[in-house]
Protein backbone atom coordinates (compact mmCIF):
# COMPACT_ATOMS: atom_id res chain seq x y z
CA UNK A 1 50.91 -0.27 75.46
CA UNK A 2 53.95 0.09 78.14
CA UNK A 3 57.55 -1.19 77.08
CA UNK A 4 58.10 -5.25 78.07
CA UNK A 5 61.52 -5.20 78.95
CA UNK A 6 63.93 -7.98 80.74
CA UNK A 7 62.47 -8.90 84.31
CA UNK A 8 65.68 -7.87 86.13
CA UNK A 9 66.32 -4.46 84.53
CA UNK A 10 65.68 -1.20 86.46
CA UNK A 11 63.13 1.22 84.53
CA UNK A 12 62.84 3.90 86.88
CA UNK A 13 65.24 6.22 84.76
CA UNK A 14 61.95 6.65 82.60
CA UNK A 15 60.28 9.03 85.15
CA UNK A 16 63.17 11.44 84.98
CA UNK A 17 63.51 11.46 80.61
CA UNK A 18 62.73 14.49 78.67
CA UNK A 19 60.55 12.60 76.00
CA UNK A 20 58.00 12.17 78.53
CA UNK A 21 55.23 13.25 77.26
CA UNK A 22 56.80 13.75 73.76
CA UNK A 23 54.77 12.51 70.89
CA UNK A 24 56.22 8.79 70.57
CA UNK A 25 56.30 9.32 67.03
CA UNK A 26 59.04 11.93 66.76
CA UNK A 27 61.09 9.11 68.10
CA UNK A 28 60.39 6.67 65.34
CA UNK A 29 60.58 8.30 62.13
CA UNK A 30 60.01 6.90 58.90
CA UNK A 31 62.56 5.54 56.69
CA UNK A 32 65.00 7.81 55.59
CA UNK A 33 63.11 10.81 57.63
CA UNK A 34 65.65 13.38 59.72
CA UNK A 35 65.96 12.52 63.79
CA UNK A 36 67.53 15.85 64.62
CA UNK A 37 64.61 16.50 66.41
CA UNK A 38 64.46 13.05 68.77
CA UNK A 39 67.89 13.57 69.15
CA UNK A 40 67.61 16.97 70.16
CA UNK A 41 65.40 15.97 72.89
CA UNK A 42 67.68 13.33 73.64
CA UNK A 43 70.54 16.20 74.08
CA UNK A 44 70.69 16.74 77.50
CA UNK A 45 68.09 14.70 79.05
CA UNK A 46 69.92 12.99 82.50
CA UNK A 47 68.73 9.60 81.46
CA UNK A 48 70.04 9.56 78.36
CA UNK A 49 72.52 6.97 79.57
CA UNK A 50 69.95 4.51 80.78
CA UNK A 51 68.00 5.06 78.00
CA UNK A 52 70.69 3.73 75.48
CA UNK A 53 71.60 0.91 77.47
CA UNK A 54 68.06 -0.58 77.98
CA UNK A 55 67.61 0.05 74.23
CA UNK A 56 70.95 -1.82 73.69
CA UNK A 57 70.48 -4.31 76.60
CA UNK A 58 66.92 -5.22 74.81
CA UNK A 59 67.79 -5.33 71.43
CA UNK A 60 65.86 -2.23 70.42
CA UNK A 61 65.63 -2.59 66.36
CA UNK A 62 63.69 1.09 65.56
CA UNK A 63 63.87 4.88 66.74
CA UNK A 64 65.86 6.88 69.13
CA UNK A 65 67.03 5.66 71.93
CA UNK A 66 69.45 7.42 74.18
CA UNK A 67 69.88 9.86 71.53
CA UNK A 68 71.16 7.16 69.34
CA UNK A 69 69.49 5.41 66.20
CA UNK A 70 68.86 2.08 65.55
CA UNK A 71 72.35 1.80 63.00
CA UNK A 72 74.73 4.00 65.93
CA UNK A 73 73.28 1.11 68.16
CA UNK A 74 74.48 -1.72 66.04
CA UNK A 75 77.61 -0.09 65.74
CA UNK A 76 78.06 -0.60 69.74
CA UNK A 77 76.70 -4.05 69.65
CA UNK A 78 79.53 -4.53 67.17
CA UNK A 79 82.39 -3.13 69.30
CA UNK A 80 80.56 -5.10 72.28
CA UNK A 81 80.96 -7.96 70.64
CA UNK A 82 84.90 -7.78 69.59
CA UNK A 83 85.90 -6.68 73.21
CA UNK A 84 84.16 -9.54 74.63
CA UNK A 85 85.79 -11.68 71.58
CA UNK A 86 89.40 -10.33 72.50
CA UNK A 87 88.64 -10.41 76.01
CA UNK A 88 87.76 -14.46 75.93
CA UNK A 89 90.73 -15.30 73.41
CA UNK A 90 93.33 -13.89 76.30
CA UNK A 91 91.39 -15.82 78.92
CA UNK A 92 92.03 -19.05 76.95
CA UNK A 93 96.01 -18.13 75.96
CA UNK A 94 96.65 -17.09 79.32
């Protein structure tokens, strides 16, 4: 199974992660089940960067990604989405 991901985004980060080799499944609990654990991993891996932004970047709906869950993400996406908002309303008043 490999992850499909946008043509044009760099996926080299995965070599370096610390859940290689982790048990995928850690990552996607089941509803309402702790992710201490992924995010532990997560902790001080040096992609964990990259990791969050390809999960954000592809619209990654389940597990931990970049040490964040799927409800931390949307919360970005959100915040995304009013600076970009804000941003465009003072290009079109200035």
């Amino acid at each position: 199974m490999g992850i499909y991901a946008k043509p044009d985004l760099d996926l080299s980060w995965q070599e370096f992660a610390n859940c290689l080799g982790v048990d995928p499944d850690l990552f996607f609990p089941e509803r309402g089940a702790s992710t201490r654990e992924a995010k532990e991993v997560c902790r001080g891996c040096v992609v964990r960067d990259g990791c969050l932004e390809y999960a954000l970047q592809n619209g990654e709906k389940f597990g931990i990604w970049g040490g964040m869950s799927e409800r931390e993400r949307r919360r970005i996406r959100r915040q995304r989405a009013l600076i970009r908002a804000e941003e465009q309303a003072e290009e079109q008043s200035a």
